[in-house]
N, C-alpha and C. Protein backbone atom coordinates (compact mmCIF):
# COMPACT_ATOMS: atom_id res chain seq x y z
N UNK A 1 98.14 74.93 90.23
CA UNK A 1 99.26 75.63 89.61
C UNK A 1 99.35 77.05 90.16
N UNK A 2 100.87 77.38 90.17
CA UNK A 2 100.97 78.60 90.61
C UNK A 2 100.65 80.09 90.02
N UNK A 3 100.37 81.15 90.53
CA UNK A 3 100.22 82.67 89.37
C UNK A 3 101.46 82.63 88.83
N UNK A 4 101.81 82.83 87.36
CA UNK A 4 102.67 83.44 86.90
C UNK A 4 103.41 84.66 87.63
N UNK A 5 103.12 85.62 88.38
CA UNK A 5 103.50 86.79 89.20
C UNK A 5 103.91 85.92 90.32
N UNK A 6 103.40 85.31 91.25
CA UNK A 6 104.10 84.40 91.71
C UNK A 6 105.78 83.84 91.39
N UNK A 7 105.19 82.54 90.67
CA UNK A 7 106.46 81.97 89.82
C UNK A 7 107.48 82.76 89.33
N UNK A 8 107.17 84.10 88.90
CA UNK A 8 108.15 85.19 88.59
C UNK A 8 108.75 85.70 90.06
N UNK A 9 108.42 85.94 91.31
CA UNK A 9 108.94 86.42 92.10
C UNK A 9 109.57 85.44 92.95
N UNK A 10 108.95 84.07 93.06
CA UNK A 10 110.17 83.05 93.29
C UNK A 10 111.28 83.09 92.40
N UNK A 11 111.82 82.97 91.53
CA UNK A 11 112.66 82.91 90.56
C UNK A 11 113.52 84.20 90.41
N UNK A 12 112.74 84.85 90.65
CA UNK A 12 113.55 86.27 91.18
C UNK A 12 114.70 86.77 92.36
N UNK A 13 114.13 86.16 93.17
CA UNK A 13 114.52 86.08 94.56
C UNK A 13 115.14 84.79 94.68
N UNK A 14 115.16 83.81 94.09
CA UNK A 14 116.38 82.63 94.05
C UNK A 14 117.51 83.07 92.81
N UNK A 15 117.70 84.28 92.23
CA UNK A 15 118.51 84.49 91.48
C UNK A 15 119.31 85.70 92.12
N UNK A 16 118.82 86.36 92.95
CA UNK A 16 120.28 86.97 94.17
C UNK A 16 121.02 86.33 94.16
N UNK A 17 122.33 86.62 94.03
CA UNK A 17 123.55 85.79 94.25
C UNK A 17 123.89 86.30 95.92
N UNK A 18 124.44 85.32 96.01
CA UNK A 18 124.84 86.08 97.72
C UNK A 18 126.10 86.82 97.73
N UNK A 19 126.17 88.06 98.76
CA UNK A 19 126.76 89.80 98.80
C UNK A 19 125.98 90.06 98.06
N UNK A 20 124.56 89.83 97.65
CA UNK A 20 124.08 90.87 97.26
C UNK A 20 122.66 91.24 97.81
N UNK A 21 122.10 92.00 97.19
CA UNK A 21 120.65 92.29 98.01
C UNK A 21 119.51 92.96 96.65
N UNK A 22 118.65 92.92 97.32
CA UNK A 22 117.49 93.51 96.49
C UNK A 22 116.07 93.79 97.43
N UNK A 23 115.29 94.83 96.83
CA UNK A 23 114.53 95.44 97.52
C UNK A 23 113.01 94.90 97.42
N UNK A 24 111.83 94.84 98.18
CA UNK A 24 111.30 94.10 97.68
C UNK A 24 110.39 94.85 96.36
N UNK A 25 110.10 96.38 96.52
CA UNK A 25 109.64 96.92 95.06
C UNK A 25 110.57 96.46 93.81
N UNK A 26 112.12 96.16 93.94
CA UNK A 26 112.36 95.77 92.76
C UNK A 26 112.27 94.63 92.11
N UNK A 27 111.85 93.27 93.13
CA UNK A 27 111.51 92.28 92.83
C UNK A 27 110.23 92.39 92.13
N UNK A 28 109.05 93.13 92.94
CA UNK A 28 108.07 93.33 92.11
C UNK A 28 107.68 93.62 90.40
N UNK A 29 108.60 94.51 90.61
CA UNK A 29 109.18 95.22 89.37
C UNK A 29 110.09 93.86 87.95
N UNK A 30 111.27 93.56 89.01
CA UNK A 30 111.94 92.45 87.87
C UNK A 30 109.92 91.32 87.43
N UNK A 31 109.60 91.07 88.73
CA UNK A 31 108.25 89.73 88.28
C UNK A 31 107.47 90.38 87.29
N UNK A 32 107.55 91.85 87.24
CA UNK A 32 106.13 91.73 86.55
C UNK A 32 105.31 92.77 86.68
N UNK A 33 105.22 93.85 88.28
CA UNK A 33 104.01 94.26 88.40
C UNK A 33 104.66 95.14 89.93
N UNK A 34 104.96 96.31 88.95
CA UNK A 34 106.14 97.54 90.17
C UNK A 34 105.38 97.55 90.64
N UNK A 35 104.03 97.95 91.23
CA UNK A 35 103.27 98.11 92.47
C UNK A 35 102.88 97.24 93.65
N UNK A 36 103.59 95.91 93.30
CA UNK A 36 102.98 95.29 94.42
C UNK A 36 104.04 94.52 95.20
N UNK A 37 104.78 95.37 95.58
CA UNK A 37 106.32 95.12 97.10
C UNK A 37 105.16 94.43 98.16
N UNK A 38 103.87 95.01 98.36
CA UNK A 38 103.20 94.01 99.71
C UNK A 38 103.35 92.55 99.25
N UNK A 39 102.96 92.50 98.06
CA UNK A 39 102.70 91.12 97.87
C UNK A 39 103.95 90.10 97.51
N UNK A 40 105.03 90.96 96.92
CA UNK A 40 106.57 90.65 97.28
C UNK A 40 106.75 89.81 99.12
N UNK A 41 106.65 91.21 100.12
CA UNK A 41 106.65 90.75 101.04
C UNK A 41 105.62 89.44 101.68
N UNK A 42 104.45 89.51 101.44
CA UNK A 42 103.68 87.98 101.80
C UNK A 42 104.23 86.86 100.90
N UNK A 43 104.48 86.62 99.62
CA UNK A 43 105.34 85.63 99.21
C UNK A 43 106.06 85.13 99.81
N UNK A 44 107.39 86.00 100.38
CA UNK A 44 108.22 85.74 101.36
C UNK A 44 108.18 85.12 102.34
N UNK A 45 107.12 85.52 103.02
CA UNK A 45 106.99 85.62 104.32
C UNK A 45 105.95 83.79 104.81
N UNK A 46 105.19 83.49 103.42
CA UNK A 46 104.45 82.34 103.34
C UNK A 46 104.77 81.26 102.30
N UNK A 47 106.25 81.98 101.98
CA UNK A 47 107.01 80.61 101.06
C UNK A 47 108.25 80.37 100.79
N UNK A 48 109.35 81.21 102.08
CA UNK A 48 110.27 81.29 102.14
C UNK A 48 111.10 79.47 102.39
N UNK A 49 110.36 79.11 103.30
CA UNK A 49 110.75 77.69 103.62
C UNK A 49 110.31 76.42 102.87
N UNK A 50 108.98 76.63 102.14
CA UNK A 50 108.96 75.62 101.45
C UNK A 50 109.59 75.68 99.83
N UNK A 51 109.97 76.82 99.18
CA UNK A 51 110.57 77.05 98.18
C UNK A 51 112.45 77.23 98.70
N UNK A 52 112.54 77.28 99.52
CA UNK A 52 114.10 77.44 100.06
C UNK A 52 114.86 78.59 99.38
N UNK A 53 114.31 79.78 99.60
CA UNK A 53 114.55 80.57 99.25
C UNK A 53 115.34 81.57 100.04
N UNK A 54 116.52 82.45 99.50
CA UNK A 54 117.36 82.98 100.27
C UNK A 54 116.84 84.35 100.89
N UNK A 55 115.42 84.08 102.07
CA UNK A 55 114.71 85.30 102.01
C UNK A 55 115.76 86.41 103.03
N UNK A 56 116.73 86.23 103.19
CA UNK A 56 117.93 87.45 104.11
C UNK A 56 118.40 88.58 102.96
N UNK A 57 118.06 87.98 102.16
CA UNK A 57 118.65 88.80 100.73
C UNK A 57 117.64 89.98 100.00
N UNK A 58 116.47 90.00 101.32
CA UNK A 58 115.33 90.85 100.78
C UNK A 58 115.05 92.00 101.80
N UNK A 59 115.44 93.39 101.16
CA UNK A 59 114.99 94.35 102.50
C UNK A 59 114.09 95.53 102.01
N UNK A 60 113.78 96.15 102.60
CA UNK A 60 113.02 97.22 102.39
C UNK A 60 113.76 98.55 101.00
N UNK A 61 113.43 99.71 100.76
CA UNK A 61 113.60 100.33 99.76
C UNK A 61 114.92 101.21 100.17
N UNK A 62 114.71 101.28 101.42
CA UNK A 62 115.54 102.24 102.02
C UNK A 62 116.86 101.76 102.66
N UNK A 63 117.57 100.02 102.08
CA UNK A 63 118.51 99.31 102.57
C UNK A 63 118.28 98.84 103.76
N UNK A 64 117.20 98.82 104.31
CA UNK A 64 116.92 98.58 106.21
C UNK A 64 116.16 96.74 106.34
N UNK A 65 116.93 96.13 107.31
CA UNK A 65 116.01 95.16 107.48
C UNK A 65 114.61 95.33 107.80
N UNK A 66 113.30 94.82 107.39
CA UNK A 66 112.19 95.58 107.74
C UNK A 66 111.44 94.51 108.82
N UNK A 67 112.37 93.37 109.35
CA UNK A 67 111.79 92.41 110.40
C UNK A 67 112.45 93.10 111.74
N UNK A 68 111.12 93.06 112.75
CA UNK A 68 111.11 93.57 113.95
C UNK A 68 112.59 93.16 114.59
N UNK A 69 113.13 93.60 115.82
CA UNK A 69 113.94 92.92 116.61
C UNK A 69 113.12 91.57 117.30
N UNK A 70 113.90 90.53 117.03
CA UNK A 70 113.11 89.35 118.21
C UNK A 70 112.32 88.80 117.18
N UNK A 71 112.18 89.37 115.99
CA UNK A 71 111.32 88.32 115.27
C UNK A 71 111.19 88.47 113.59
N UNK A 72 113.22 88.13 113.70
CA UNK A 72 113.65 87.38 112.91
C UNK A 72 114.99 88.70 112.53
N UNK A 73 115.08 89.61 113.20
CA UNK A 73 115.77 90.73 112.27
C UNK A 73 117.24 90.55 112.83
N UNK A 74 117.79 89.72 113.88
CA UNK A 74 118.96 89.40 113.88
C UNK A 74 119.23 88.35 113.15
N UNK A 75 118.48 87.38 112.71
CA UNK A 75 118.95 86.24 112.19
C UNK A 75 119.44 86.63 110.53
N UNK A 76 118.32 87.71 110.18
CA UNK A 76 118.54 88.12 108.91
C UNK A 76 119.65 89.33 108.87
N UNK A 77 120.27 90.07 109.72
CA UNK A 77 121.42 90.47 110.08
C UNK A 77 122.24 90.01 109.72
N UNK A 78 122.55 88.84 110.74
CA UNK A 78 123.35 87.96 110.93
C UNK A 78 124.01 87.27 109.44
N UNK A 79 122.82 87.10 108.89
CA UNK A 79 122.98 85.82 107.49
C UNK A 79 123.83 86.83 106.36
N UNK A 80 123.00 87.88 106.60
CA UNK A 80 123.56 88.81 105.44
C UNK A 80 124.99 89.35 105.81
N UNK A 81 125.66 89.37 106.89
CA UNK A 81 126.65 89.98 107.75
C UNK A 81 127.75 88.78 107.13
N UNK A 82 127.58 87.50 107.30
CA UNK A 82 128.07 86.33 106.89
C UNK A 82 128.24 86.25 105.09
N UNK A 83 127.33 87.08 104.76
CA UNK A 83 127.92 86.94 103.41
C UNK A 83 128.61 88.46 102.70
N UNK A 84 128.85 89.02 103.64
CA UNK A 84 129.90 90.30 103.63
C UNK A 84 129.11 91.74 103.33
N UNK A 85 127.73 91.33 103.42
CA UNK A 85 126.95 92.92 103.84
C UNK A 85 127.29 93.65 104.62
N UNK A 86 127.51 94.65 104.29
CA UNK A 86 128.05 96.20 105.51
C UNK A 86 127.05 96.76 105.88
N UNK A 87 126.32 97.07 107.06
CA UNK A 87 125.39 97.91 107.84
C UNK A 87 126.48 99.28 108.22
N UNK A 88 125.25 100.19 107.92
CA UNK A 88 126.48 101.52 108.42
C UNK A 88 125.96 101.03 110.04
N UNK A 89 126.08 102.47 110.81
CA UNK A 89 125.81 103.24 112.01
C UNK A 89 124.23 103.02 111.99
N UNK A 90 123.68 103.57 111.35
CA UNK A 90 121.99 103.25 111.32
C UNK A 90 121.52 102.03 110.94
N UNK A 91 121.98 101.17 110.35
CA UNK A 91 121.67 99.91 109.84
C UNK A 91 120.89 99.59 109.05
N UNK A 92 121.87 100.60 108.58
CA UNK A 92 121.69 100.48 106.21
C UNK A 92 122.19 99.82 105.76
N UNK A 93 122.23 99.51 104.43
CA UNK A 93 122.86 98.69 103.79
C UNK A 93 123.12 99.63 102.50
N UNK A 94 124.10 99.74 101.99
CA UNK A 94 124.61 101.26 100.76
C UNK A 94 123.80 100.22 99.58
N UNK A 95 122.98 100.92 99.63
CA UNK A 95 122.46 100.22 97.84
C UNK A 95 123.09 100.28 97.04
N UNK A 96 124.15 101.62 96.61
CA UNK A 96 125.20 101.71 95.80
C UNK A 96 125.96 100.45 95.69
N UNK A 97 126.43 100.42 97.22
CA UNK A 97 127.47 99.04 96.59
C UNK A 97 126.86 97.78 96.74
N UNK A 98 125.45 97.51 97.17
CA UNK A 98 124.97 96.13 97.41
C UNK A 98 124.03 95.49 96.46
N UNK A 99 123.06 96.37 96.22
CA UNK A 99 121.99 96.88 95.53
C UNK A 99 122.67 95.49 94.34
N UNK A 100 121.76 94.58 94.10
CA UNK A 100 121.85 93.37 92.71
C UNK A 100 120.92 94.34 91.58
N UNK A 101 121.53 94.33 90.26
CA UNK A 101 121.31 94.56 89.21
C UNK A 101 121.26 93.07 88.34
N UNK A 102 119.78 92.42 88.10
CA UNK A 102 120.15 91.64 87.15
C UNK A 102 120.33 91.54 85.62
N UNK A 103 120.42 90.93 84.96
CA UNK A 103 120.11 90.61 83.61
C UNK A 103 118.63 90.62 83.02
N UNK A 104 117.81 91.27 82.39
CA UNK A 104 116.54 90.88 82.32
C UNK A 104 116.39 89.03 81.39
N UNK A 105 117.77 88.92 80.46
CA UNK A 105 117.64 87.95 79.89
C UNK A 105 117.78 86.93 80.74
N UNK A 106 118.45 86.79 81.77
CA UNK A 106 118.75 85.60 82.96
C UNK A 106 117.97 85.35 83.59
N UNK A 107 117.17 86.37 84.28
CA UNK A 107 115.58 86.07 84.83
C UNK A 107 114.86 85.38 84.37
N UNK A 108 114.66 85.90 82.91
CA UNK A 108 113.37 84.85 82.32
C UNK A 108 113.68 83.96 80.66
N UNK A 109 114.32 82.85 80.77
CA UNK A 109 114.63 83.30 79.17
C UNK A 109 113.64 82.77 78.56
């Protein structure tokens, strides 16, 4: 069976709706446990495909894709570009207007 902190940050991150985005400290934060965005990111990164999870919808704090060029940061560009994300000039993403606010009651009821 899985950690509860776990199971909370899958469920988290399959509740982005798409145009939207979230950071991975706030996922931490919605699961359970604001300090741990690393472990946000290894979730991701080691259960994106077998949970089918919409991991394009996850970026760093500062709106920035945080995957290298060449290994994986156009594809996640790309995906998010397709669902009407705006990158400025630097290749931000305005948290103002993207930034997902959920429900705390919808997350977990």
């Amino acid at each position: 069976m899985k950690n509860p902190f776990y199971q909370s940050v899958i469920e988290t991150i399959r509740s982005i709706p798409r145009g939207k985005i979230a950071t991975y400290g706030e996922i931490a934060d919605y699961a359970g446990n604001p300090r741990a965005a690393r472990q946000v990111a290894y979730i991701l990164h080691s259960s994106s495909r077998k949970e089918n999870l919409p991991w394009h919808r996850v970026v760093n704090g500062k709106g920035c894709i945080s995957l290298k060029p060449g290994h994986g940061y156009e594809l996640q560009k790309k995906l998010l570009k397709k669902e009407g994300i705006i990158f400025d000039e630097s290749d931000r993403i305005d948290l103002n207007r993207f930034l997902w606010f959920p429900s705390p009651h919808k997350l977990f009821p």
